[in-house]
N, C-alpha and C. Protein backbone atom coordinates (compact mmCIF):
# COMPACT_ATOMS: atom_id res chain seq x y z
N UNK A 1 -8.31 11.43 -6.79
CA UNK A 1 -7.68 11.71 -5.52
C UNK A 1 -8.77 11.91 -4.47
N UNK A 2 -8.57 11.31 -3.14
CA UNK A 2 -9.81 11.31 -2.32
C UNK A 2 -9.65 12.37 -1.74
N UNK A 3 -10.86 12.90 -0.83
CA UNK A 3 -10.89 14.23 -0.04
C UNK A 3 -10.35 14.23 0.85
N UNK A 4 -9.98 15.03 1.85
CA UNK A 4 -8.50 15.11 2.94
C UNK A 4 -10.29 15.32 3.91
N UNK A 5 -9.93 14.46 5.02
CA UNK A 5 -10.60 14.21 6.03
C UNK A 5 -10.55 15.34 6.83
N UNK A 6 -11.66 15.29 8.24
CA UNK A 6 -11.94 16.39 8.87
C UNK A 6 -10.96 16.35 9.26
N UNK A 7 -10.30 15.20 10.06
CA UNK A 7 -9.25 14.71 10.83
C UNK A 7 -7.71 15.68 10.30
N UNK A 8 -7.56 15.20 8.84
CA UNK A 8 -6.58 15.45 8.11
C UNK A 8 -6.41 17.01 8.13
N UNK A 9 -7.46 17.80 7.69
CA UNK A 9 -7.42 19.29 7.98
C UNK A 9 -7.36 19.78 9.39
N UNK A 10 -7.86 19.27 10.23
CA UNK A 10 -7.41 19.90 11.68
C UNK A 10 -5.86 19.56 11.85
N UNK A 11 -5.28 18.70 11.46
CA UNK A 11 -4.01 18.23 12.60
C UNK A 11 -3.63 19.07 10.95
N UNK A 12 -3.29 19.37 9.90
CA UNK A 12 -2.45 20.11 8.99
C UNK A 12 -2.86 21.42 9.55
N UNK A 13 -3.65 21.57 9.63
CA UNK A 13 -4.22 23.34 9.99
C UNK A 13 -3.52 23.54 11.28
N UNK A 14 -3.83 22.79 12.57
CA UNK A 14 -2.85 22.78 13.70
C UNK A 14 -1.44 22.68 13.42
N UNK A 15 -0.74 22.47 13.06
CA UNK A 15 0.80 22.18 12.76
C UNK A 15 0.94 23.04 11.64
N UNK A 16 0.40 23.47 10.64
CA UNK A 16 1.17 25.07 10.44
C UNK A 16 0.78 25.95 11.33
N UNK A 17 0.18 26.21 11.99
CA UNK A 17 0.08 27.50 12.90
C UNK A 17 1.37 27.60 13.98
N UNK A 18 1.20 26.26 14.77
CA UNK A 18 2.10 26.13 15.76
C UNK A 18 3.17 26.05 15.23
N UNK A 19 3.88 25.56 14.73
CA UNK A 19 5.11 25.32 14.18
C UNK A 19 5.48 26.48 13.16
N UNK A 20 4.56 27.61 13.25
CA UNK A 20 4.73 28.46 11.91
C UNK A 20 5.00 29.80 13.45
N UNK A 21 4.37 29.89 14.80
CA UNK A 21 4.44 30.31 15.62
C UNK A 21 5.98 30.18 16.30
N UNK A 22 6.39 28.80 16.84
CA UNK A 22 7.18 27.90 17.01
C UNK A 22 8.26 28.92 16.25
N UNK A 23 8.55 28.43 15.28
CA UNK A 23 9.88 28.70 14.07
C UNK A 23 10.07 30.37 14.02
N UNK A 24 9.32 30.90 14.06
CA UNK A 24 8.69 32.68 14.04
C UNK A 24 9.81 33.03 15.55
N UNK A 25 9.55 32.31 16.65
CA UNK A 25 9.64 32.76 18.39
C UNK A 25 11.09 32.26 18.29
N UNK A 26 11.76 31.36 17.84
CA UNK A 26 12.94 30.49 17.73
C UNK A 26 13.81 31.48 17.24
N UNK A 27 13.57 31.70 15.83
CA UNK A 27 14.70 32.15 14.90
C UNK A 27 14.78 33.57 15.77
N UNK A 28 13.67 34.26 15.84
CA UNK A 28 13.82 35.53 16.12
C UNK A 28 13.50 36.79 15.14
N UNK A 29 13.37 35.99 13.54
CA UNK A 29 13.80 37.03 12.03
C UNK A 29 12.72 37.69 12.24
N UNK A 30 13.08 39.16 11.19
CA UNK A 30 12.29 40.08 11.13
C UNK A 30 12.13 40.67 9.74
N UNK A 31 13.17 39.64 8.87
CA UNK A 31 13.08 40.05 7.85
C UNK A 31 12.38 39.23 6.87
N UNK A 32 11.67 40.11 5.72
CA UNK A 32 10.49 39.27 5.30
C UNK A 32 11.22 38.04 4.19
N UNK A 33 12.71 37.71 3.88
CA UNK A 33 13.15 36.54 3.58
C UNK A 33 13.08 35.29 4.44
N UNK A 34 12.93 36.04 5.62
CA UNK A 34 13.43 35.00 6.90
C UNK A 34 11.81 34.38 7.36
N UNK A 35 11.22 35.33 6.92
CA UNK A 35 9.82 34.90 7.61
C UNK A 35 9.08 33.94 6.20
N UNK A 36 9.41 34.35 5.07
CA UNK A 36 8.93 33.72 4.38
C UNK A 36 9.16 32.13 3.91
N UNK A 37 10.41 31.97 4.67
CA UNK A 37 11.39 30.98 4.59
C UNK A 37 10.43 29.67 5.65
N UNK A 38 10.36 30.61 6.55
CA UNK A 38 9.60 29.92 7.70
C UNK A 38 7.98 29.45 7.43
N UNK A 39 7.48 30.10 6.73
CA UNK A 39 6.13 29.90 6.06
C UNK A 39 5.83 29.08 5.04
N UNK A 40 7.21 28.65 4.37
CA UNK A 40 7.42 27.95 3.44
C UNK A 40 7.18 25.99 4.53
N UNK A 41 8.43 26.64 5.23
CA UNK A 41 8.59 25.44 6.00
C UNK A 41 7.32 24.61 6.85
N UNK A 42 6.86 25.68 7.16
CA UNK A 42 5.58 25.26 8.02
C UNK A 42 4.45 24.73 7.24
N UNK A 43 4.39 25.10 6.22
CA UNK A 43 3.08 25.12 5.09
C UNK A 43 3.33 22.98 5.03
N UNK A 44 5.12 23.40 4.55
CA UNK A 44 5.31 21.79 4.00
C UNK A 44 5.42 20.41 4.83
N UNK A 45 5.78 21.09 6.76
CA UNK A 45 4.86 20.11 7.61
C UNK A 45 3.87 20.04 7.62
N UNK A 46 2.35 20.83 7.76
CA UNK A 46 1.81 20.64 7.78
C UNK A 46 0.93 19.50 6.86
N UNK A 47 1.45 20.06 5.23
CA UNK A 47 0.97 19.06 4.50
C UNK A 47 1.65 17.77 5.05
N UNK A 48 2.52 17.51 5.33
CA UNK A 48 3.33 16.75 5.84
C UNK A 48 2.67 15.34 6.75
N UNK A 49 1.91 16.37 7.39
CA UNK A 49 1.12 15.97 8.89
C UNK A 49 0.00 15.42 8.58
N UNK A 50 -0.86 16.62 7.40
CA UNK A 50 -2.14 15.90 6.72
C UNK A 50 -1.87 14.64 6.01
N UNK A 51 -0.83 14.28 5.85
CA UNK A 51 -1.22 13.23 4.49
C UNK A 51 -0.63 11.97 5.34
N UNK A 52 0.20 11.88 6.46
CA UNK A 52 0.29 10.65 7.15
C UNK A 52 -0.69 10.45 8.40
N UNK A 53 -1.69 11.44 8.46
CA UNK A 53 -2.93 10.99 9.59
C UNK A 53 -3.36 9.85 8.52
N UNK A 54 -3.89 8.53 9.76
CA UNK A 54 -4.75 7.63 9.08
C UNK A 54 -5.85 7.55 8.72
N UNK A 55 -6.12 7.59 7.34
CA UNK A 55 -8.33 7.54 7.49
C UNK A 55 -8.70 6.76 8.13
N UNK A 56 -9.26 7.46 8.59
CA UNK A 56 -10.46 7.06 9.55
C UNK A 56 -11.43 5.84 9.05
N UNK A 57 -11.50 4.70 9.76
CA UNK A 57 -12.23 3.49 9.55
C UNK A 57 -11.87 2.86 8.15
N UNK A 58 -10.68 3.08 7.17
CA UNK A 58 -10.95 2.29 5.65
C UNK A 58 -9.08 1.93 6.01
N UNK A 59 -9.15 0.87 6.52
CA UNK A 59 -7.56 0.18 6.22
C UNK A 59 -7.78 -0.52 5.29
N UNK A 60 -6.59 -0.86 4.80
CA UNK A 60 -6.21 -1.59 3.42
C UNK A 60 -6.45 -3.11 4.27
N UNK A 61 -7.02 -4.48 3.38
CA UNK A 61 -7.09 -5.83 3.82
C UNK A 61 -5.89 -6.01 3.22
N UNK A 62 -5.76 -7.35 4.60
CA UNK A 62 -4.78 -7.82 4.03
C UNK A 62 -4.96 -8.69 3.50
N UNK A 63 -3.21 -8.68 2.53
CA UNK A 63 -3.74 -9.66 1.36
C UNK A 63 -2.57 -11.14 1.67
N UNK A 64 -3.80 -11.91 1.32
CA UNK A 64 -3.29 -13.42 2.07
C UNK A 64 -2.63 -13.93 0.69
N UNK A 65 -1.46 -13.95 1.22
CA UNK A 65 -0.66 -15.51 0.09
C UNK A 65 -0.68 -16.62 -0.17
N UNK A 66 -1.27 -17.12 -1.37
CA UNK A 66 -1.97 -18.68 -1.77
C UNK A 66 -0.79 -19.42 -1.04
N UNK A 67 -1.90 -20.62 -0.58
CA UNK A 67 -0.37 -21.81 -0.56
C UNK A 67 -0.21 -22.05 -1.48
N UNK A 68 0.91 -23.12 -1.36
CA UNK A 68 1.60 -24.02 -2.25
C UNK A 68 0.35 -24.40 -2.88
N UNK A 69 -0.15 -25.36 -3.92
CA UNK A 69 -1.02 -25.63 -4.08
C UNK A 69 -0.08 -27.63 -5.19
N UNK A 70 -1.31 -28.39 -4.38
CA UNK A 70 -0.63 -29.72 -5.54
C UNK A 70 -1.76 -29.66 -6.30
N UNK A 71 -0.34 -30.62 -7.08
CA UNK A 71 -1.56 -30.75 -8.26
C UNK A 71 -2.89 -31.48 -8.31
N UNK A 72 -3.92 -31.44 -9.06
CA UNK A 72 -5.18 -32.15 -9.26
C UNK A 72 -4.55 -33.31 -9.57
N UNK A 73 -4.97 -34.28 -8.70
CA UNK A 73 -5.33 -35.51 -9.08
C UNK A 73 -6.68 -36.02 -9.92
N UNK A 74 -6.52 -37.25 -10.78
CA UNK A 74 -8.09 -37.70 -11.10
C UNK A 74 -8.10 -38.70 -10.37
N UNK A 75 -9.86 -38.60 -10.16
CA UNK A 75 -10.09 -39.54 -9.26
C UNK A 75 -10.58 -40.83 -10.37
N UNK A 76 -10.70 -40.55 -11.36
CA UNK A 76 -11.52 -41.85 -12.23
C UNK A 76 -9.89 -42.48 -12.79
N UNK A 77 -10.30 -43.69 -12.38
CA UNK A 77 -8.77 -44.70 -12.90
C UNK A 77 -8.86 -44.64 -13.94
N UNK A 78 -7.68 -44.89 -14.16
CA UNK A 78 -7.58 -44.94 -15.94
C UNK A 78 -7.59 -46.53 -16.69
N UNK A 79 -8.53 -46.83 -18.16
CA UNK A 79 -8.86 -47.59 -18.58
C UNK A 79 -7.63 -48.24 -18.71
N UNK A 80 -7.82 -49.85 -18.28
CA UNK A 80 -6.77 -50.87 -18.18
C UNK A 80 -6.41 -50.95 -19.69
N UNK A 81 -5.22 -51.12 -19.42
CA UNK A 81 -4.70 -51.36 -20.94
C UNK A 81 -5.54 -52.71 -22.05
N UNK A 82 -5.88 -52.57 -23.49
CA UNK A 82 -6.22 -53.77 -24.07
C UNK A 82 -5.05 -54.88 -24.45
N UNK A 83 -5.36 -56.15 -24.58
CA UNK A 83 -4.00 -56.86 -24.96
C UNK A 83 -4.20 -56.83 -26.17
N UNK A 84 -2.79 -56.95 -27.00
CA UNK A 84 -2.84 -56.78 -28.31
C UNK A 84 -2.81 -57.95 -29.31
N UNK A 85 -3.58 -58.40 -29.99
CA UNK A 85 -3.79 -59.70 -30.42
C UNK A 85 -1.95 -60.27 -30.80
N UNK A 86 -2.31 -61.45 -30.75
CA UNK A 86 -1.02 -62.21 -31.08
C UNK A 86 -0.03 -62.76 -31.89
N UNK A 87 0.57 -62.13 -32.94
CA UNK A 87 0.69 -62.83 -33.83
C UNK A 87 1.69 -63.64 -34.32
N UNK A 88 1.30 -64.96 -35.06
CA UNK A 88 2.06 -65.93 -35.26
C UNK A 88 2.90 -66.01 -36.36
N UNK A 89 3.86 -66.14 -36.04
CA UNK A 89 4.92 -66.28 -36.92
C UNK A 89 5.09 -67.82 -38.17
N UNK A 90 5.13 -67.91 -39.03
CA UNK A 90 4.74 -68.12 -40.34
C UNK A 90 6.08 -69.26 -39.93
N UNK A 91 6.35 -70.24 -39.96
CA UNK A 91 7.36 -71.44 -40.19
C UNK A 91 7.98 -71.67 -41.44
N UNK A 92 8.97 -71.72 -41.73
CA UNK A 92 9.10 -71.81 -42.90
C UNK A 92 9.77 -72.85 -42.93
């Protein structure tokens, strides 16, 4: 599993705070179900947030679809047929 970028930890670290602030000022709760509820929530945007930032400079290539492809031809002709000797039929 690769390391979570600088990038990735600031914008997860930013978005639980705010949104953990946010949800805290909203609801209004004071009770520690209500707050924990909210901490829950915030924790799981954030990861949320970290894991769809894009890394930085490594996109995936894209991947090109073969053509059609024909078949190989040969280029060396093929040996003319030999004739097959002749044979004579016996008179009776």
């Amino acid at each position: 599993m690769p390391r979570p970028t600088a990038a990735q930890l600031a914008y997860g670290s930013c978005t639980v705070i705010f949104s953990t602030l946010a949800m805290l000022l909203l609801s209004q709760t004071s009770s520690a179900v209500g707050i924990a509820i909210v901490a829950v929530a915030a924790l799981a945007l954030g990861l949320l947030v970290a894991m769809t930032v894009p890394l930085s400079g490594k996109r995936p290539a894209a991947v090109e679809q073969p053509a059609h492809e024909e078949p190989v031809r040969a280029s060396v002709p093929a040996p003319a047929p030999t004739p097959e000797p002749v044979r004579e039929r016996a008179v009776s």
